[in-house]
N, C-alpha and C. Protein backbone atom coordinates (compact mmCIF):
# COMPACT_ATOMS: atom_id res chain seq x y z
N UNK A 1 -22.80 -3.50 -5.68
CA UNK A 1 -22.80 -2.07 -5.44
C UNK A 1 -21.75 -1.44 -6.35
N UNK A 2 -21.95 -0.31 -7.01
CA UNK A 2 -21.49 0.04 -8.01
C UNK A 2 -20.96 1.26 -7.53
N UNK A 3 -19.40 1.90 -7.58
CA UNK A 3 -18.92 3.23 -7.29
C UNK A 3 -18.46 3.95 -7.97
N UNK A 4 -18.76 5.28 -8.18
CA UNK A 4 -18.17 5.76 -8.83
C UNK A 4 -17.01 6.96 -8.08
N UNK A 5 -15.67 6.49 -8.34
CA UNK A 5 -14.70 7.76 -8.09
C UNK A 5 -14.09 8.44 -8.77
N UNK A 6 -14.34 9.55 -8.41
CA UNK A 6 -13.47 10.86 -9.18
C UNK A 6 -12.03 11.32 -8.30
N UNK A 7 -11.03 10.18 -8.65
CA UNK A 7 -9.44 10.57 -8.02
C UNK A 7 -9.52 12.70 -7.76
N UNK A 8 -9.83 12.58 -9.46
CA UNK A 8 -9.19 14.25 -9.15
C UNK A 8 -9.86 15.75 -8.49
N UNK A 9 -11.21 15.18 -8.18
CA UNK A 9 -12.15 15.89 -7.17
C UNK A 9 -11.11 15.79 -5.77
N UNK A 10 -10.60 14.43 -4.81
CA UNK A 10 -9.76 14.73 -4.05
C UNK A 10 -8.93 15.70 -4.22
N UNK A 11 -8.12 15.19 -4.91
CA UNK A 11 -6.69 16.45 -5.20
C UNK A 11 -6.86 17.56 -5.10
N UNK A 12 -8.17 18.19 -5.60
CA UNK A 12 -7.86 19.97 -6.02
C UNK A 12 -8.32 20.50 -4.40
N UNK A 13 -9.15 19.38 -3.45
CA UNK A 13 -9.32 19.85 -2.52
C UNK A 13 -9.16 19.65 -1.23
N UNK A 14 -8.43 18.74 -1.16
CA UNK A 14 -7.70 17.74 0.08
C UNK A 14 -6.37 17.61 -0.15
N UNK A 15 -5.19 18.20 -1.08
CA UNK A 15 -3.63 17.74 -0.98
C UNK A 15 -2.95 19.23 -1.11
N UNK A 16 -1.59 19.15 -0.35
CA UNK A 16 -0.51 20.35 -0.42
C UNK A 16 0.02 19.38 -1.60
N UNK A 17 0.87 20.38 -2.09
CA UNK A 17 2.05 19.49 -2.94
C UNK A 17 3.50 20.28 -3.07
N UNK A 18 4.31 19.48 -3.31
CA UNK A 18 5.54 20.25 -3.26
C UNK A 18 6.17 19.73 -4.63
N UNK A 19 7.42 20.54 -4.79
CA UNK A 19 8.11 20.29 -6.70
C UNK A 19 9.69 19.75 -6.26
N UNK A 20 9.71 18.49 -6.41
CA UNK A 20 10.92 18.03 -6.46
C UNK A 20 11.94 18.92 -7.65
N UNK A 21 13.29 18.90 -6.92
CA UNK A 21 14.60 19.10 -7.35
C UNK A 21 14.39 18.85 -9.56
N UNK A 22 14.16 17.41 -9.64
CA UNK A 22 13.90 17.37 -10.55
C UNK A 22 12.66 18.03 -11.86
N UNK A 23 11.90 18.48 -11.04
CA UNK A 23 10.68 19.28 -11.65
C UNK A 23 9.19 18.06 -11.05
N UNK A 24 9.23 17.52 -10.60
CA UNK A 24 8.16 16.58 -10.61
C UNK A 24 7.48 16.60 -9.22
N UNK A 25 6.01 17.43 -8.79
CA UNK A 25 5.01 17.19 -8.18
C UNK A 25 4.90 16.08 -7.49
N UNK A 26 4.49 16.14 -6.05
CA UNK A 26 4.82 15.08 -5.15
C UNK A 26 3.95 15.44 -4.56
N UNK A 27 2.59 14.69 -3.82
CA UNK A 27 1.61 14.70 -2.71
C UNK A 27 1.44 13.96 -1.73
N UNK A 28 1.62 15.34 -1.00
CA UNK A 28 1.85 14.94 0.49
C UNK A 28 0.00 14.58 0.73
N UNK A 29 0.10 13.87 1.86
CA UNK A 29 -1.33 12.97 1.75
C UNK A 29 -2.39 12.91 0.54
N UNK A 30 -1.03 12.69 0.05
CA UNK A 30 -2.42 12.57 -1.97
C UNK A 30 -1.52 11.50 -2.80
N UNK A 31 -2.10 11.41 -4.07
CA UNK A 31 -1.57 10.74 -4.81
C UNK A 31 -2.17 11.52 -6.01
N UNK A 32 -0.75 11.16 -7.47
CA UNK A 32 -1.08 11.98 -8.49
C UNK A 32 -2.14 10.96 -9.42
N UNK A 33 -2.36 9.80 -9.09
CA UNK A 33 -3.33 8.61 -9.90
C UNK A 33 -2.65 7.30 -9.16
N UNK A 34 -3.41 6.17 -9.90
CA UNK A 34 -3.52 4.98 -9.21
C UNK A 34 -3.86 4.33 -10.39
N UNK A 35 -2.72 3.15 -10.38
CA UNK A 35 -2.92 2.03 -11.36
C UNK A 35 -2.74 0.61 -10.88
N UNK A 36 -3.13 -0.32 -11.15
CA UNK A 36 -3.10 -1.52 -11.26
C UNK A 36 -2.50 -2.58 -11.89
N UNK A 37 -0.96 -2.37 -11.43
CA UNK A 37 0.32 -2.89 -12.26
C UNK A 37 0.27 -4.42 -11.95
N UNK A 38 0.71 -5.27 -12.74
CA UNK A 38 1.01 -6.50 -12.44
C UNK A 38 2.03 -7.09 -11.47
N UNK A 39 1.50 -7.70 -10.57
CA UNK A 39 3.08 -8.00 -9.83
C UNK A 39 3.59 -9.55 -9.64
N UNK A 40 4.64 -9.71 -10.04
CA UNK A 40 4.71 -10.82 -10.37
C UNK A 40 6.06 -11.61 -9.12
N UNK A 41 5.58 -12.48 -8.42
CA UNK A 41 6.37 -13.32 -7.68
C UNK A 41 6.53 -14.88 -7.84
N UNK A 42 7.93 -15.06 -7.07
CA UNK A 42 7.77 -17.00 -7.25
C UNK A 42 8.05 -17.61 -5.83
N UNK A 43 6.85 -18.55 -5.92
CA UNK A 43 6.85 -18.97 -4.68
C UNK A 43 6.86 -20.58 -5.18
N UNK A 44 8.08 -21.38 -4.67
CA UNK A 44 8.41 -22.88 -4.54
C UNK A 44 8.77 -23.17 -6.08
N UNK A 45 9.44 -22.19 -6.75
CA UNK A 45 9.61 -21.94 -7.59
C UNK A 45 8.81 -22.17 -9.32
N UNK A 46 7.61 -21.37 -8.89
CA UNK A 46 6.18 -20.78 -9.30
C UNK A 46 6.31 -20.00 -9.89
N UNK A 47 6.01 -19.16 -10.89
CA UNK A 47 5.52 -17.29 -11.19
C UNK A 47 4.35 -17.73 -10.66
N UNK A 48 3.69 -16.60 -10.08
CA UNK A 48 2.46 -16.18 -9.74
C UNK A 48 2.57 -14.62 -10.38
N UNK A 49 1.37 -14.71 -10.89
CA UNK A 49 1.31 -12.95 -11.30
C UNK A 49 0.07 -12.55 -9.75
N UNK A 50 -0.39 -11.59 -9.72
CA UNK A 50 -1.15 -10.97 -8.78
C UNK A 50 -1.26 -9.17 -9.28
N UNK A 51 -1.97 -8.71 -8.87
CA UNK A 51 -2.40 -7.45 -9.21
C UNK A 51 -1.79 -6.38 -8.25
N UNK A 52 -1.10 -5.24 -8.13
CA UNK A 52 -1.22 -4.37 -7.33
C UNK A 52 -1.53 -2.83 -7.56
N UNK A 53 -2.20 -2.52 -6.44
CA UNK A 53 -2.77 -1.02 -6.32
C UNK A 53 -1.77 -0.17 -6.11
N UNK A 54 -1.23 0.36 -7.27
CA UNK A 54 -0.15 1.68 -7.04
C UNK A 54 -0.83 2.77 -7.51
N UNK A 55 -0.14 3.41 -6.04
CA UNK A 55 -0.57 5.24 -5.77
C UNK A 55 0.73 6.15 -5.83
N UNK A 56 0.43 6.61 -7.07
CA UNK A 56 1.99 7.13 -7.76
C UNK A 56 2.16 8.67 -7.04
N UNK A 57 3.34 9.32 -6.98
CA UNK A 57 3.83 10.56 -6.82
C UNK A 57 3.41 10.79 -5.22
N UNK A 58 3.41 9.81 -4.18
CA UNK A 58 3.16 10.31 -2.88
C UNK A 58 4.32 11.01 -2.40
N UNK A 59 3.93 11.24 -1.57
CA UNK A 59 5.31 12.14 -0.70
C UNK A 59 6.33 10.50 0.43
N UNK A 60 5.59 9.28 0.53
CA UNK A 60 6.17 9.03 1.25
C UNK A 60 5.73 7.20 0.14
N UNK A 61 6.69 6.07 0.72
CA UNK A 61 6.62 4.71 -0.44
C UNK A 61 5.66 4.32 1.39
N UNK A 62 5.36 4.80 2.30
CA UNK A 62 4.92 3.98 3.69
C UNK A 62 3.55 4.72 3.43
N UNK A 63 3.13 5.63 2.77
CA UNK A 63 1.17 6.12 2.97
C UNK A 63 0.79 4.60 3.12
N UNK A 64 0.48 3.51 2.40
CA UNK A 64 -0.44 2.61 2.78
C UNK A 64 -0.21 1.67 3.69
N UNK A 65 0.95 1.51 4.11
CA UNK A 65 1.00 0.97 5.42
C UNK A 65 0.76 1.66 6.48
N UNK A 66 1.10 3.27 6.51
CA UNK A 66 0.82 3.95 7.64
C UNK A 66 -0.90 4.40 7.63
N UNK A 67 -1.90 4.16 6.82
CA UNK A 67 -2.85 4.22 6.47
C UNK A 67 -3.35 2.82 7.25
N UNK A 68 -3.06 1.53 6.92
CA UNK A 68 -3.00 0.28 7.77
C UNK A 68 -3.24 0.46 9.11
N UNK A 69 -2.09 1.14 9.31
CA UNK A 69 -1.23 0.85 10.94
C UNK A 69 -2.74 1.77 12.12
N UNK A 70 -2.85 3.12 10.89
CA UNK A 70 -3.56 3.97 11.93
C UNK A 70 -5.10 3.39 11.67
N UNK A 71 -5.37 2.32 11.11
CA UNK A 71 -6.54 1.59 11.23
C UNK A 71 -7.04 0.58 12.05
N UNK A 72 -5.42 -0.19 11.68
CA UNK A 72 -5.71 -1.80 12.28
C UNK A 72 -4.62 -1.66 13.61
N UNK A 73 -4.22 -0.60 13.53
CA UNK A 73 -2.27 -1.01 14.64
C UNK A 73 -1.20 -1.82 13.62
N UNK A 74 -0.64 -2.36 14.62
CA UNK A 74 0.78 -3.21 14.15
C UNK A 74 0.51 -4.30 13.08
N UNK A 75 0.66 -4.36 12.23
CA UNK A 75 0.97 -5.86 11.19
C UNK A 75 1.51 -6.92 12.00
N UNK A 76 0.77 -7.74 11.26
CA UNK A 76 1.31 -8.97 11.43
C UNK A 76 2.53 -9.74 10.96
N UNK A 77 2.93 -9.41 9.80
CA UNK A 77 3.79 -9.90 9.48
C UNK A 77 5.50 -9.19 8.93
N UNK A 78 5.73 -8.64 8.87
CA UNK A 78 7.17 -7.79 7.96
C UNK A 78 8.29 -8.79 7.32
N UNK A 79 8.11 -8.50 6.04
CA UNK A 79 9.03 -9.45 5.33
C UNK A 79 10.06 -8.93 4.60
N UNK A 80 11.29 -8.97 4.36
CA UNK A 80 11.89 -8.59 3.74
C UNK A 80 12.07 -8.81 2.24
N UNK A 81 12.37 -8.73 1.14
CA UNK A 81 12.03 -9.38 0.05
C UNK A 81 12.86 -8.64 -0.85
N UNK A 82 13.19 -8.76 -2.12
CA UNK A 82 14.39 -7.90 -3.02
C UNK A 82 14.35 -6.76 -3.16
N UNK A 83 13.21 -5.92 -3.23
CA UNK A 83 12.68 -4.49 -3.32
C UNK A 83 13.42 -3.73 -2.36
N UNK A 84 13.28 -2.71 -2.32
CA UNK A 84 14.17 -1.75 -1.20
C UNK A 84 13.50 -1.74 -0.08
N UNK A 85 11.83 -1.85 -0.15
CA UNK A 85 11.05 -1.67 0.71
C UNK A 85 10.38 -3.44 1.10
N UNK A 86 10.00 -3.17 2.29
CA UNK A 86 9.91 -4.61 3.03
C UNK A 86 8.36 -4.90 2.21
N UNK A 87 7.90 -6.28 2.89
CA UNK A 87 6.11 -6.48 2.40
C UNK A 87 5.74 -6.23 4.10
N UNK A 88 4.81 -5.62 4.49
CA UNK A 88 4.05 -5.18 5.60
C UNK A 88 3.04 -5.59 5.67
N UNK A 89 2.32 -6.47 6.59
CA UNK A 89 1.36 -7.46 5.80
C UNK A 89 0.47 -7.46 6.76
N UNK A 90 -1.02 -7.31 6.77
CA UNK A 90 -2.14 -7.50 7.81
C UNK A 90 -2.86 -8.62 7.32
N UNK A 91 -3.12 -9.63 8.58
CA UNK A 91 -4.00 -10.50 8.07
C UNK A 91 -5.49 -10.75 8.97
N UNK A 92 -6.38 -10.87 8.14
CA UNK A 92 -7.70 -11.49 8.61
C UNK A 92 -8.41 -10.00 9.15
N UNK A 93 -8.42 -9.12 8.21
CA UNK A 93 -8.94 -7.53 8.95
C UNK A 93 -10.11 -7.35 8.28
N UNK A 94 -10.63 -7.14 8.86
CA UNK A 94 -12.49 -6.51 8.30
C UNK A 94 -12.26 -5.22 7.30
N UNK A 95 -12.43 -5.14 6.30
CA UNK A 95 -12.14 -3.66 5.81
C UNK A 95 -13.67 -2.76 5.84
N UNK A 96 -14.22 -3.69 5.51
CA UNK A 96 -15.87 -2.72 5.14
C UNK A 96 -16.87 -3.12 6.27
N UNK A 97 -17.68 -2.35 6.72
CA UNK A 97 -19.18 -2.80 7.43
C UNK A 97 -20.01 -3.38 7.12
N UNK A 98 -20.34 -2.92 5.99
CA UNK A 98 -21.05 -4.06 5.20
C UNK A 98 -20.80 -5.39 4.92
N UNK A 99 -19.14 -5.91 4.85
CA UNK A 99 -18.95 -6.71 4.15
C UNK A 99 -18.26 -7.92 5.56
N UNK A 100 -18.91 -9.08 5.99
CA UNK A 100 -18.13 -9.65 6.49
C UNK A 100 -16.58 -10.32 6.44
N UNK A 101 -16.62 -10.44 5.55
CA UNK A 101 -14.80 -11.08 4.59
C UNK A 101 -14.03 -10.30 5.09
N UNK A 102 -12.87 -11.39 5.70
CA UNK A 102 -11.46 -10.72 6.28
C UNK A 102 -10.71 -11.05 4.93
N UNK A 103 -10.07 -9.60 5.01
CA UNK A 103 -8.47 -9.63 3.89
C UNK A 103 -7.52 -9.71 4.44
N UNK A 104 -6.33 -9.69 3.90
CA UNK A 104 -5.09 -9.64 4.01
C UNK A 104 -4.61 -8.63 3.24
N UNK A 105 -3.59 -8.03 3.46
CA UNK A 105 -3.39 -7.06 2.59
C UNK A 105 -1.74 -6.22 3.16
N UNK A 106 -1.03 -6.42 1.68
CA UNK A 106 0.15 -6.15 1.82
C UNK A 106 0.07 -5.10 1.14
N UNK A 107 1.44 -4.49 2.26
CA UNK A 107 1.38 -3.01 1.65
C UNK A 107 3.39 -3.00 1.21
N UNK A 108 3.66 -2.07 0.25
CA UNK A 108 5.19 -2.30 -0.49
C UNK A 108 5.26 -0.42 -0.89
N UNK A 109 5.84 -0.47 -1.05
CA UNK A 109 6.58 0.80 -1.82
C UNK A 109 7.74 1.30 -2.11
N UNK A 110 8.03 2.22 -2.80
CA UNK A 110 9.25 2.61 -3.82
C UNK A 110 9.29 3.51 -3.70
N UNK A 111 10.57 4.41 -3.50
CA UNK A 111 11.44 5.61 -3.40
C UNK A 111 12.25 5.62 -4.60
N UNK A 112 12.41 6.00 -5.82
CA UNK A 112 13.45 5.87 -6.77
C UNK A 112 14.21 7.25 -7.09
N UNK A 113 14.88 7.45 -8.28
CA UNK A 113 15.23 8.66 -8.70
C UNK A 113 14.24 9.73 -9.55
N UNK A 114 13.34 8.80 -10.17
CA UNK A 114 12.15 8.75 -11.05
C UNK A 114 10.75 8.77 -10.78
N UNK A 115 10.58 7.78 -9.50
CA UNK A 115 9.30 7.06 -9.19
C UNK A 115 9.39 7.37 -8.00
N UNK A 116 8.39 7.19 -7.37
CA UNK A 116 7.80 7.17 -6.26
C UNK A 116 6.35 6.81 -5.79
N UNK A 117 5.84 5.47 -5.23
CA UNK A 117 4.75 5.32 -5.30
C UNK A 117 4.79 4.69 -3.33
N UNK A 118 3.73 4.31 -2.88
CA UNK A 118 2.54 3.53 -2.41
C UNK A 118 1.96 2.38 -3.04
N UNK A 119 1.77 1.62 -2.56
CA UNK A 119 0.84 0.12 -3.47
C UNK A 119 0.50 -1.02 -2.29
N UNK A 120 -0.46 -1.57 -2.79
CA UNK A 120 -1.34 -2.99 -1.94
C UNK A 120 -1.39 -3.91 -2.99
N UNK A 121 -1.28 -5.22 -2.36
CA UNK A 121 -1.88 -6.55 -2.50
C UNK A 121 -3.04 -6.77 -1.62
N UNK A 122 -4.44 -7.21 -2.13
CA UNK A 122 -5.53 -7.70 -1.37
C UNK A 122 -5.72 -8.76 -1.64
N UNK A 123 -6.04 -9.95 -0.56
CA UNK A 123 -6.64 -10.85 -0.85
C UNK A 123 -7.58 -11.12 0.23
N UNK A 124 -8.33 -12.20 -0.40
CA UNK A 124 -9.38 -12.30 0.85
C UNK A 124 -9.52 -13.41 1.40
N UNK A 125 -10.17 -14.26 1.92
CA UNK A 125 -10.00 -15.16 3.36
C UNK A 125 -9.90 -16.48 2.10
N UNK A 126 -9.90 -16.73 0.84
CA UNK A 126 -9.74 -17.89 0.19
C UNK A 126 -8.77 -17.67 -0.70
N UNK A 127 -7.58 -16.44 -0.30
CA UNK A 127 -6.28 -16.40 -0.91
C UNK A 127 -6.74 -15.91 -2.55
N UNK A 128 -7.72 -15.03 -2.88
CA UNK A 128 -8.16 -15.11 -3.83
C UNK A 128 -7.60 -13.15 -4.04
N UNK A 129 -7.15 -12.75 -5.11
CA UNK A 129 -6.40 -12.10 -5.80
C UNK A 129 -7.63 -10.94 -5.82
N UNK A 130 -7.81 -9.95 -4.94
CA UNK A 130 -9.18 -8.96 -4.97
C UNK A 130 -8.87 -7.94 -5.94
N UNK A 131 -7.42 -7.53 -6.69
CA UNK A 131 -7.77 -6.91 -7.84
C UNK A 131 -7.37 -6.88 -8.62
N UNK A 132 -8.12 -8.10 -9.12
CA UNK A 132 -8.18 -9.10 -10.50
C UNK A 132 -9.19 -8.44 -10.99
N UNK A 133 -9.21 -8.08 -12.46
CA UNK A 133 -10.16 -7.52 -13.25
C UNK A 133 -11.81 -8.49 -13.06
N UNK A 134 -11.89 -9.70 -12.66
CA UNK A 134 -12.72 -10.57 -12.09
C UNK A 134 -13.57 -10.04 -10.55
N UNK A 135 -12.48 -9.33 -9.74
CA UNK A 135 -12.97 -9.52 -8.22
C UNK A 135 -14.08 -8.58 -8.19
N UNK A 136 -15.21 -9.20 -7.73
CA UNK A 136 -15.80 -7.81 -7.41
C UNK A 136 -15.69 -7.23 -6.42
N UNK A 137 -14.59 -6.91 -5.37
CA UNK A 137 -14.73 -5.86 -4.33
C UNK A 137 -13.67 -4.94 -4.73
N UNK A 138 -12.94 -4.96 -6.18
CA UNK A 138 -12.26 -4.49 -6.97
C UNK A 138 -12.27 -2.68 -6.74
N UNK A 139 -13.21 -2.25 -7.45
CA UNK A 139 -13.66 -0.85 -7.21
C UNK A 139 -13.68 -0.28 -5.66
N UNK A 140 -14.64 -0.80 -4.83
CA UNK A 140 -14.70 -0.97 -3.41
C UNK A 140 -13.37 -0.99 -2.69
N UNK A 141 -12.54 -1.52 -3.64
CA UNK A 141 -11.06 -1.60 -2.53
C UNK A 141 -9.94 -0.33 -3.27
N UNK A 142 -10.27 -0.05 -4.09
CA UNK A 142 -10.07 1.19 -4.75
C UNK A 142 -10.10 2.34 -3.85
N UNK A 143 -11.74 2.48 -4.15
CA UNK A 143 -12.20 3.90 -3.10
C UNK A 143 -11.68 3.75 -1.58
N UNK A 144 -11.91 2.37 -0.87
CA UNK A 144 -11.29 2.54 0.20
C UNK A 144 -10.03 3.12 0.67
N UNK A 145 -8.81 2.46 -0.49
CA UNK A 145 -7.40 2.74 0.10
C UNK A 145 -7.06 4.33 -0.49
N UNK A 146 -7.99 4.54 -1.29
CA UNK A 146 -8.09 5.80 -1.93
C UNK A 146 -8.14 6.84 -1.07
N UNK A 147 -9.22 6.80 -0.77
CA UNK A 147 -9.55 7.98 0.58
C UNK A 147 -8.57 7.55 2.04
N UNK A 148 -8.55 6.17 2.29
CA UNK A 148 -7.38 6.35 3.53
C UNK A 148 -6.19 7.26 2.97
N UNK A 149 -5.59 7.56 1.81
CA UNK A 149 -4.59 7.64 1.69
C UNK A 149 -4.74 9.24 2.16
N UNK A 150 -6.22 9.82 1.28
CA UNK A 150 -6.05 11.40 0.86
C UNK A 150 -6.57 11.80 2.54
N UNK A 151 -6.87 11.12 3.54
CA UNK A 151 -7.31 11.38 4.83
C UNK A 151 -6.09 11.26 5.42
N UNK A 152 -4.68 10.95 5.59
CA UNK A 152 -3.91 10.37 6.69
C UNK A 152 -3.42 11.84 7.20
N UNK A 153 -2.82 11.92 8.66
CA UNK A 153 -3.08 12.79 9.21
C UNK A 153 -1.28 12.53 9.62
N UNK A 154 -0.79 13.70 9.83
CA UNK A 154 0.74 13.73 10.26
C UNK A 154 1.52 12.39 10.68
N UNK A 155 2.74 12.55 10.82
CA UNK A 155 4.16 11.47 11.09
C UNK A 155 3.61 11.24 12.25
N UNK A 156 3.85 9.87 12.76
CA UNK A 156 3.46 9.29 14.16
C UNK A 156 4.46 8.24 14.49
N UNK A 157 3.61 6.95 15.16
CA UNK A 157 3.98 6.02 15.32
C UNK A 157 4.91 5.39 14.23
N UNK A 158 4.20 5.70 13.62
CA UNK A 158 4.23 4.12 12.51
C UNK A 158 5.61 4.05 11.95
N UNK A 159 5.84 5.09 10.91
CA UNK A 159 7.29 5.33 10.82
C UNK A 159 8.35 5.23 11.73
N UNK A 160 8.04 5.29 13.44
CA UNK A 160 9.15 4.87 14.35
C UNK A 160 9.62 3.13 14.42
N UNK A 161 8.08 2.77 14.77
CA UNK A 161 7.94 1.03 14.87
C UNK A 161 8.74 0.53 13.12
N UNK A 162 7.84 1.21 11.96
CA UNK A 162 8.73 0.46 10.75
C UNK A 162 9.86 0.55 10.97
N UNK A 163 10.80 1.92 10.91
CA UNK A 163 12.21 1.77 11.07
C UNK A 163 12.87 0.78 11.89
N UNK A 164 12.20 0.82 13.31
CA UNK A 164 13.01 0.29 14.17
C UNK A 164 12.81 -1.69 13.53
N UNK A 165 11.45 -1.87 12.91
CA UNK A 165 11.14 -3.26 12.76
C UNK A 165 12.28 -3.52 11.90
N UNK A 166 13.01 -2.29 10.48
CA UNK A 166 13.43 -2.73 9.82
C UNK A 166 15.18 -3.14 10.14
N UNK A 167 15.63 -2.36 10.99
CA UNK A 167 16.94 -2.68 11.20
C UNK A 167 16.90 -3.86 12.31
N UNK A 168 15.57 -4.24 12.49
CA UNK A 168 15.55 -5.19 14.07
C UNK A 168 15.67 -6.95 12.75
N UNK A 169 15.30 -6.73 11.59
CA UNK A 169 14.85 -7.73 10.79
C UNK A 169 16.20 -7.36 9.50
N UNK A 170 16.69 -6.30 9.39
CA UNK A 170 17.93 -6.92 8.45
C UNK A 170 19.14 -7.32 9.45
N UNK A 171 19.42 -7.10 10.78
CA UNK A 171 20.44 -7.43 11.41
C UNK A 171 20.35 -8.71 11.88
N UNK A 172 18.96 -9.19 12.17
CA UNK A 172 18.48 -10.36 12.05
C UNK A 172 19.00 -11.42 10.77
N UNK A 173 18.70 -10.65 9.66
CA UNK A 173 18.87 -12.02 8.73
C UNK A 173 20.40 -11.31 8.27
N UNK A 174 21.19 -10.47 8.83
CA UNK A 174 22.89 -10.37 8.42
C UNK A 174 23.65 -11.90 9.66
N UNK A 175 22.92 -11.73 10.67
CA UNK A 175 23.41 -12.63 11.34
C UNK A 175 23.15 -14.51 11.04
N UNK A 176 22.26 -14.80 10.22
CA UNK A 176 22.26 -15.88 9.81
C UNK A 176 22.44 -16.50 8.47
N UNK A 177 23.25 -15.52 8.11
CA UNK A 177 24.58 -15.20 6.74
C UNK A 177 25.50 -15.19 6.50
């Protein structure tokens, strides 16, 4: 199945936006584009590269986890990791109707002086890298996190539970330090 999306048909008619201090456009339940940066980790002392879905200029680095949360509920997993922002991680979730295959799918983001994005890792039930220029649910997982993002609906839960998960999990690992 073949999709075609037009990012900037959303924007002109689904996002507020506001002008940072610095001069730079910020969307609140939007994003200014979406790229597919490389992300590179080491595990057992590995590089692994992997692909991620960044949704640049949001108003908040939590849209795709709070996009998650108001789908699936609570994550399964919260990890802390060098980034400023934790990995938020759902596993074994149905994303499509059509499609039986459970993903996994981590969600990360960045607050900088400069930057500001949203971003996912997908994989699917054989640990297999869904956007790899190879995957085909590639596009499909595009439009999906696409439109969750430009649909999310006011501050809720989610932002209470993250915060509280996050000081419940760095005081956690200050104490076995």
């Amino acid at each position: 199945m073949l999709f075609f999306f037009n990012q900037s048909s959303y924007s002109q008619s689904k996002t507020k936006k506001r002008i940072t201090p610095s001069g730079k456009t910020i969307y609140i339940n939007g994003f200014s584009d979406y790229k597919i940066e490389p992300f590179l980790t080491i595990i057992k002392k590995d590089s692994i590269r992997y692909h991620e879905l960044r949704f640049n200029n949001t108003n908040s680095a939590m849209y795709a986890g709070k996009f998650m949360y108001d789908t699936f509920g609570e994550w399964d997993k919260f990890k802390l990791n060098k980034q400023p922002y934790p990995f938020v991680i759902w596993k074994n979730k149905k994303l499509f109707n059509d499609d039986p295959e459970l993903y996994t799918v981590v969600t990360i983001g960045y607050e900088g002086n400069n930057s500001i994005y949203t971003s996912v890792l997908v994989f699917d039930s054989k640990n297999r890298d869904c956007l790899s220029d190879t995957s085909k649910s590639k596009t499909k997982l595009i439009q999906y996190f696409s439109e969750g993002i430009w649909n999310l609906t006011g501050r809720d839960k989610y932002y209470k539970l993250w915060h509280k998960e996050m000081k419940k999990t760095r005081n956690s690992k200050l104490k076995t330090n």
